[in-house]
C-alpha atoms as a PDB file:
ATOM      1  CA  UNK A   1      14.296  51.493  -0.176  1.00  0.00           C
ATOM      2  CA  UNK A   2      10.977  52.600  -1.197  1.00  0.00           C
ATOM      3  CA  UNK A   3       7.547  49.907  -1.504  1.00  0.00           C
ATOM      4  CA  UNK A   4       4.854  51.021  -3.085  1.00  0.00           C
ATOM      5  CA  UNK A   5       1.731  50.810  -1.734  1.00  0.00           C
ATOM      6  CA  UNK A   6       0.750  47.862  -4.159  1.00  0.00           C
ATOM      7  CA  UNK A   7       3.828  45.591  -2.768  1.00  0.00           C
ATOM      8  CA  UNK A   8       2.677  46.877   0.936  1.00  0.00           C
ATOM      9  CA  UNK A   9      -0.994  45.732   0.276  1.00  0.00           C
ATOM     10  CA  UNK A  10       0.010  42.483  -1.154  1.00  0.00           C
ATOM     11  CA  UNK A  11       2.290  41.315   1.367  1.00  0.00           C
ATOM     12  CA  UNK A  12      -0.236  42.500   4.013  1.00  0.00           C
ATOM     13  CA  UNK A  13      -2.880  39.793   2.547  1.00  0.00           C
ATOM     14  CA  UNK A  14      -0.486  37.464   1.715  1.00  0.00           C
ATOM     15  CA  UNK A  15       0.861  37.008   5.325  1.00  0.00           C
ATOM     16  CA  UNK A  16      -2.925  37.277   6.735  1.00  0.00           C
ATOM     17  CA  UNK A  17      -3.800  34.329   4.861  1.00  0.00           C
ATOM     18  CA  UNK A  18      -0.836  32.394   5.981  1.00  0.00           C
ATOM     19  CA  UNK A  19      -2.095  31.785   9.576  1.00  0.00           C
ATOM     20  CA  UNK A  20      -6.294  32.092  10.032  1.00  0.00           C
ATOM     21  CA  UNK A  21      -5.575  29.288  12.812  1.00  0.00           C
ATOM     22  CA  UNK A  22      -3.822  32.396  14.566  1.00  0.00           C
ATOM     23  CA  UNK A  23      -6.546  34.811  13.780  1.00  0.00           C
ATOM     24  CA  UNK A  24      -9.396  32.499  14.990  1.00  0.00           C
ATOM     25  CA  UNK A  25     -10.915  33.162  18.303  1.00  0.00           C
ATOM     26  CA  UNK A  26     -11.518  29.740  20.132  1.00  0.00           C
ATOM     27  CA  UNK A  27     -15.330  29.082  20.778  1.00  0.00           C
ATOM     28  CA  UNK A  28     -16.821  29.489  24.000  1.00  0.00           C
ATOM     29  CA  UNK A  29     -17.849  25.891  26.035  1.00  0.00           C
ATOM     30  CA  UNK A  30     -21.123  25.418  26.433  1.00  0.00           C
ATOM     31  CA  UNK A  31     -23.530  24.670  29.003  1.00  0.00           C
ATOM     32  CA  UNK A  32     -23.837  21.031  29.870  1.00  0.00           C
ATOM     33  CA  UNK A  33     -27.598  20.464  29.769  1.00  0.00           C
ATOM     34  CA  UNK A  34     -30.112  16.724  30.189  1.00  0.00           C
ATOM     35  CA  UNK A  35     -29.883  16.755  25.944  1.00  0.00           C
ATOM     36  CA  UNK A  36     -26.315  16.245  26.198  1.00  0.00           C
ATOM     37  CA  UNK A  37     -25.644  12.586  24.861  1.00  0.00           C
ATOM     38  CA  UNK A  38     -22.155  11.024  25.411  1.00  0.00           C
ATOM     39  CA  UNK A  39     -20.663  10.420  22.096  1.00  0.00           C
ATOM     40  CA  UNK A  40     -19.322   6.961  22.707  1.00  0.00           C
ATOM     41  CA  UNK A  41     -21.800   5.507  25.244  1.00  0.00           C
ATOM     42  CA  UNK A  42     -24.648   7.527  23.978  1.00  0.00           C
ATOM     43  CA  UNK A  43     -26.200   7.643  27.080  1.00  0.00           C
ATOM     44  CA  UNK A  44     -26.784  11.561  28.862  1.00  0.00           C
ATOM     45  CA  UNK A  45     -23.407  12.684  30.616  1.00  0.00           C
ATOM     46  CA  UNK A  46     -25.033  14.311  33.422  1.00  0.00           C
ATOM     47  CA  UNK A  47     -26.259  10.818  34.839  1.00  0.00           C
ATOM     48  CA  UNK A  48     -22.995   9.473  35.238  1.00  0.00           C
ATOM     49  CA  UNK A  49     -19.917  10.642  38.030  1.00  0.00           C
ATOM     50  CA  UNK A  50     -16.596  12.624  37.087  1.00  0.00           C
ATOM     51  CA  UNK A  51     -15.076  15.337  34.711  1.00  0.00           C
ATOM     52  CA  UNK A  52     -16.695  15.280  31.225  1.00  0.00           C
ATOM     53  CA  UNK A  53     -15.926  17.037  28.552  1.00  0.00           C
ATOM     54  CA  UNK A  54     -17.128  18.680  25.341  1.00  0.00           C
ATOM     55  CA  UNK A  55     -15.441  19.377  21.785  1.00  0.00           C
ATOM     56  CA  UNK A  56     -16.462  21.942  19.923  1.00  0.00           C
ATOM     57  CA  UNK A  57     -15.643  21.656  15.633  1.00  0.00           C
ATOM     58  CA  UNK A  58     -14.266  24.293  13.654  1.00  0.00           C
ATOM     59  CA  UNK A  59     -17.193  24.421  10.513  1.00  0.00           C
ATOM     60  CA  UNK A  60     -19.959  23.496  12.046  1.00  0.00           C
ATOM     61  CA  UNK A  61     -19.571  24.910  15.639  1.00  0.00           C
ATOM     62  CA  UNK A  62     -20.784  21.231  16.554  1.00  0.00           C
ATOM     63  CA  UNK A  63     -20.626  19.816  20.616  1.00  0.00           C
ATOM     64  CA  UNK A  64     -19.372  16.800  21.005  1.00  0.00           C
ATOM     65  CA  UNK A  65     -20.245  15.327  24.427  1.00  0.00           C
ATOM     66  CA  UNK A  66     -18.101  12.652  26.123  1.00  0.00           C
ATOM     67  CA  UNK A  67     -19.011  10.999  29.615  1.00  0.00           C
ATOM     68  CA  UNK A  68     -15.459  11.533  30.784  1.00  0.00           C
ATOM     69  CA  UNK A  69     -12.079  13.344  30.475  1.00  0.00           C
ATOM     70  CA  UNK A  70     -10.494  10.057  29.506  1.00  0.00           C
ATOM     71  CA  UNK A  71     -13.443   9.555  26.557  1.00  0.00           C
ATOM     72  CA  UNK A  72     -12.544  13.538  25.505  1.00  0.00           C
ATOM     73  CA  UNK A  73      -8.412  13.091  25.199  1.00  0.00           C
ATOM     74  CA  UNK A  74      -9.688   9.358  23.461  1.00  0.00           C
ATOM     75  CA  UNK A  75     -11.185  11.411  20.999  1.00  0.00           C
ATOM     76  CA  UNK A  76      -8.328  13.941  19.731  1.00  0.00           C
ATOM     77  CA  UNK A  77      -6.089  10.254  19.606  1.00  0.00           C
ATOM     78  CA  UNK A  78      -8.059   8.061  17.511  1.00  0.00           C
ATOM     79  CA  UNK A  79      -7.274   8.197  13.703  1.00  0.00           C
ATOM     80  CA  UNK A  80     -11.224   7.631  12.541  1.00  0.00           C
ATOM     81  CA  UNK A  81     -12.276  10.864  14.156  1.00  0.00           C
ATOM     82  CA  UNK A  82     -12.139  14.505  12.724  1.00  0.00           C
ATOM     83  CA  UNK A  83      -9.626  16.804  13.101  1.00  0.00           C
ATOM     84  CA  UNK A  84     -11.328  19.670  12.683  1.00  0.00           C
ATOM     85  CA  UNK A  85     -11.364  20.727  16.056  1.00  0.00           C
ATOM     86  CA  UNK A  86     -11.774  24.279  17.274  1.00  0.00           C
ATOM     87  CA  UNK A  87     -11.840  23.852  21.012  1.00  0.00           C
ATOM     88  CA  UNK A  88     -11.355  21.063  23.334  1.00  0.00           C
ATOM     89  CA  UNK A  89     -12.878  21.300  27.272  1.00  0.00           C
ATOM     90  CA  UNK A  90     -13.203  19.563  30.229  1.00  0.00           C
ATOM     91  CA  UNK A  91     -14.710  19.655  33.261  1.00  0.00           C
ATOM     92  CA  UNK A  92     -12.689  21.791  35.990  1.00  0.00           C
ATOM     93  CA  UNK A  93     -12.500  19.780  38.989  1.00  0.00           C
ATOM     94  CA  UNK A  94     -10.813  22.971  40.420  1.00  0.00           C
ATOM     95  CA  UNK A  95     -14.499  24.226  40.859  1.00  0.00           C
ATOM     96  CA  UNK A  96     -16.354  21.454  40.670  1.00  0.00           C
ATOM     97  CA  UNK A  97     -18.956  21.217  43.247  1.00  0.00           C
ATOM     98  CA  UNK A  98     -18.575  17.360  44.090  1.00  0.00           C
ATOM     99  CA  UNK A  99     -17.247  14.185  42.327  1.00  0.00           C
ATOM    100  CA  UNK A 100     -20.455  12.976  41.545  1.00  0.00           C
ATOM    101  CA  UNK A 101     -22.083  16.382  39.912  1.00  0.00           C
ATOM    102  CA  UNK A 102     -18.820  18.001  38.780  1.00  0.00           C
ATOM    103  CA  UNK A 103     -20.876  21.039  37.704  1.00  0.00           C
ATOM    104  CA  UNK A 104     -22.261  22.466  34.001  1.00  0.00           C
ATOM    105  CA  UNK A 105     -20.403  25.335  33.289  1.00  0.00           C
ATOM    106  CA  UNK A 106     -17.192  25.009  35.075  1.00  0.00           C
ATOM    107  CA  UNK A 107     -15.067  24.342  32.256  1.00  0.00           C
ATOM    108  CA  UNK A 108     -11.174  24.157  31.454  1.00  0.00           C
ATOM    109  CA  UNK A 109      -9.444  24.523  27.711  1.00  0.00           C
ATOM    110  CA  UNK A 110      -8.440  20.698  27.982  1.00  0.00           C
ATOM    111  CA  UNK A 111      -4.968  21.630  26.458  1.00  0.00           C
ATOM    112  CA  UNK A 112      -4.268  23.810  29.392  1.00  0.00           C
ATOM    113  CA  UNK A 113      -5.327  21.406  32.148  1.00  0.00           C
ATOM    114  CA  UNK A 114      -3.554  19.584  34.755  1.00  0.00           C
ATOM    115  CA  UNK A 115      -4.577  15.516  34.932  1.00  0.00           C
ATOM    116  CA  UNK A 116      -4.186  13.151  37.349  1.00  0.00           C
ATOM    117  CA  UNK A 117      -3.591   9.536  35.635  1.00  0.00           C
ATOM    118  CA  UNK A 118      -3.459   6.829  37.563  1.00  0.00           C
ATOM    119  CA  UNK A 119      -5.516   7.761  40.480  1.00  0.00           C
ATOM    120  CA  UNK A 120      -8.044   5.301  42.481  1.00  0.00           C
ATOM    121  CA  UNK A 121     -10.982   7.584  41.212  1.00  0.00           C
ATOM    122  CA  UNK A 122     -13.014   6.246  38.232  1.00  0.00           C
ATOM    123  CA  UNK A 123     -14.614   8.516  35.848  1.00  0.00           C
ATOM    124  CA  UNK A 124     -18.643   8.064  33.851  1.00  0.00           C
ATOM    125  CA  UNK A 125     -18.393   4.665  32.863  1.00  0.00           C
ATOM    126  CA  UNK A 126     -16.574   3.034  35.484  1.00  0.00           C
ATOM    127  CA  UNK A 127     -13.344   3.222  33.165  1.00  0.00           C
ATOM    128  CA  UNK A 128      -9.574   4.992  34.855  1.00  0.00           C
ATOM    129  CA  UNK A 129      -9.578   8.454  34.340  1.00  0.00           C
ATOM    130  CA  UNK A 130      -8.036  11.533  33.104  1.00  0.00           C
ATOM    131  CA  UNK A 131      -8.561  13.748  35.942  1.00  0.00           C
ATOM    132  CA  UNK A 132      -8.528  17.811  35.130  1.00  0.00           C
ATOM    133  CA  UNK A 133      -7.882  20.826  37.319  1.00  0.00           C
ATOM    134  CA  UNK A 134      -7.331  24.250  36.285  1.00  0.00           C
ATOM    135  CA  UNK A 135      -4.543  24.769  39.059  1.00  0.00           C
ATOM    136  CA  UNK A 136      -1.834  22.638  39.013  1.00  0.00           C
ATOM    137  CA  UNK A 137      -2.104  22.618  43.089  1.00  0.00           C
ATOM    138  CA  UNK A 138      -5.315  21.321  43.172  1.00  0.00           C
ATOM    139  CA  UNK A 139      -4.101  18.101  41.047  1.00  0.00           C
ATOM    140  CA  UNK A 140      -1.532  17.692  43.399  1.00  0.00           C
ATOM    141  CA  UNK A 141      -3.667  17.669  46.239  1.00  0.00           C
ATOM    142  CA  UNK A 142      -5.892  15.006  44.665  1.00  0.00           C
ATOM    143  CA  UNK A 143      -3.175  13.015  43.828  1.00  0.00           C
ATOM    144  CA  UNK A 144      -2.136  13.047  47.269  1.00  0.00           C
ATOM    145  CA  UNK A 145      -5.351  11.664  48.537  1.00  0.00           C
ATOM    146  CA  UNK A 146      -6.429   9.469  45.471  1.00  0.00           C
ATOM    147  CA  UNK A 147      -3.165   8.309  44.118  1.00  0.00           C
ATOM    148  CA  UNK A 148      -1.696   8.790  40.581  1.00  0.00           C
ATOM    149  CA  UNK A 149       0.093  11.413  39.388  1.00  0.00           C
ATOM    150  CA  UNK A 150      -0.156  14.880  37.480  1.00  0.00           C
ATOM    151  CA  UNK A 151       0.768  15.749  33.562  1.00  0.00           C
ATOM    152  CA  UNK A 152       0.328  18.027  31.274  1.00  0.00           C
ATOM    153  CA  UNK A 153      -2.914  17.288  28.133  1.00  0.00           C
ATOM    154  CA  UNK A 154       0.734  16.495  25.682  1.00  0.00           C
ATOM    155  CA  UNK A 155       2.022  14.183  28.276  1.00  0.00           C
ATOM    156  CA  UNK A 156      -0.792  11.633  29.025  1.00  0.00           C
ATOM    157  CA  UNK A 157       0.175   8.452  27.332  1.00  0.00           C
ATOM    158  CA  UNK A 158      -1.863   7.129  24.690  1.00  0.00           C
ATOM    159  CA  UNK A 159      -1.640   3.677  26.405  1.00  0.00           C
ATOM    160  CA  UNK A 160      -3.285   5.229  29.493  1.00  0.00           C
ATOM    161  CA  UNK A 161      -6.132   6.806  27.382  1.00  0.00           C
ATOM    162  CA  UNK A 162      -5.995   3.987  24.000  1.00  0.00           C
ATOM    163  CA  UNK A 163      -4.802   0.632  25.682  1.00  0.00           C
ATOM    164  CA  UNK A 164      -5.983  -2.334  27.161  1.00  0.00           C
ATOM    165  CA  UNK A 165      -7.765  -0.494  30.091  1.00  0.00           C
ATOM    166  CA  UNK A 166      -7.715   2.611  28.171  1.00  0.00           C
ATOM    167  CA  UNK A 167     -10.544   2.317  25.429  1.00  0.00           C
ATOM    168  CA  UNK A 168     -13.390   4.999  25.740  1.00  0.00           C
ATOM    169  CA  UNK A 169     -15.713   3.962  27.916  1.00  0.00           C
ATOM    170  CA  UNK A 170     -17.821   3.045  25.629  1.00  0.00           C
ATOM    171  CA  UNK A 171     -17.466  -0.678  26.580  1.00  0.00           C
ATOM    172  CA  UNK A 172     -16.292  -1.828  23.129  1.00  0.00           C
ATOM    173  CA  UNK A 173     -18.702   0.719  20.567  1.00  0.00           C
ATOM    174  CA  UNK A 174     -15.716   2.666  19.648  1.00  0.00           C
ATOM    175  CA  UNK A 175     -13.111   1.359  16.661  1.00  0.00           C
ATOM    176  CA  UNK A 176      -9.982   0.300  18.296  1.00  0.00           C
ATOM    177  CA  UNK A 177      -7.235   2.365  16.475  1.00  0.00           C
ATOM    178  CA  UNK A 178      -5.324   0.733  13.820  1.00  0.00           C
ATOM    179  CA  UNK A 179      -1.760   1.608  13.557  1.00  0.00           C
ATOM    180  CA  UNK A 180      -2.112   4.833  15.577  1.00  0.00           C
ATOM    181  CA  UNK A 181       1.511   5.554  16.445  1.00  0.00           C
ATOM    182  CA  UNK A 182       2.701   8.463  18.355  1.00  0.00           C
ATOM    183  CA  UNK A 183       0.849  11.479  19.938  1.00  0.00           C
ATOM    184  CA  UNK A 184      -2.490  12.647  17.626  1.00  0.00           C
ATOM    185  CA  UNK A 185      -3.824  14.995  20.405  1.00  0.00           C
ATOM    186  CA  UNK A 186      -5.594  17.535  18.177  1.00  0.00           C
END
């Protein structure tokens, strides 16, 4: 069977505009820095303990600051925020210099972390957090010491991050989701 070059040139397009998620190259995190304002608290992340994390959106290449992990997976859950996400991060508590400056450019794609839930260890705003590690031994060895245990960025429950003990840490500023069912990590 013979295709013309026509048929060859239209199928070629046609499947390259099928999938431009596939084609897209993931942005770069970027450097956490004393501008960096916590979207739900609104106060500067590097003042308060823990993992933070940063989402980045597709059209306007936007950074989206969050005073913990736990404020970050909030975030890609709750129904009222965009979904036009390009990148999600979090700190890496793999290389993370301490708990209380977790460092400004050690950063982890969020969807390819390890968390600890459940642990004794409280992230930015006092609230339960999601803790992330690049190596899945490293979570292990802090859930050892600080309790909890460690999932995958799919697996964390929304009641852990949404419920009663789980709303961003925002103390109350953020919209409690209405009729969010199910898993809406973006």
């Amino acid at each position: 069977m013979k295709l013309s070059f026509a048929t060859v040139a239209l199928a070629s397009i046609f499947l390259a505009s099928c999938s431009p998620k596939e084609n897209a190259v993931m942005p770069a995190p970027a450097a956490m820095t004393a501008e960096a304002m916590g979207r739900y608290c609104g106060m500067n992340v590097m003042e308060h303990d823990g993992p933070k994390g940063q989402v980045i959106m597709q059209q306007t290449e936007e950074v989206i600051w969050f005073s913990s992990a736990r404020d970050t997976v909030a975030f890609t859950m709750l129904p009222e925020e965009p979904r036009d996400i390009a990148a999600i991060y979090v700190s890496d508590m793999s290389k993370a210099p301490s708990w209380e400056k977790p460092g400004a450019e050690n950063w982890v794609d969020a969807r390819k972390a390890h968390y600890v839930i459940e642990s004794s260890r409280v992230g930015g705003m006092g609230a339960a957090e999601a803790v992330p590690f690049s190596l899945e031994q490293d979570a292990s060895a802090f859930a050892s010491k600080n309790g909890g245990r460690v999932v995958g960025f799919m697996d964390i429950p929304e009641n852990y991050i949404l419920g009663s003990q789980g709303q961003p840490s925002d103390k109350g500023q953020a919209a409690e989701p209405h009729g969010a069912g199910g898993h809406h990590h973006g």
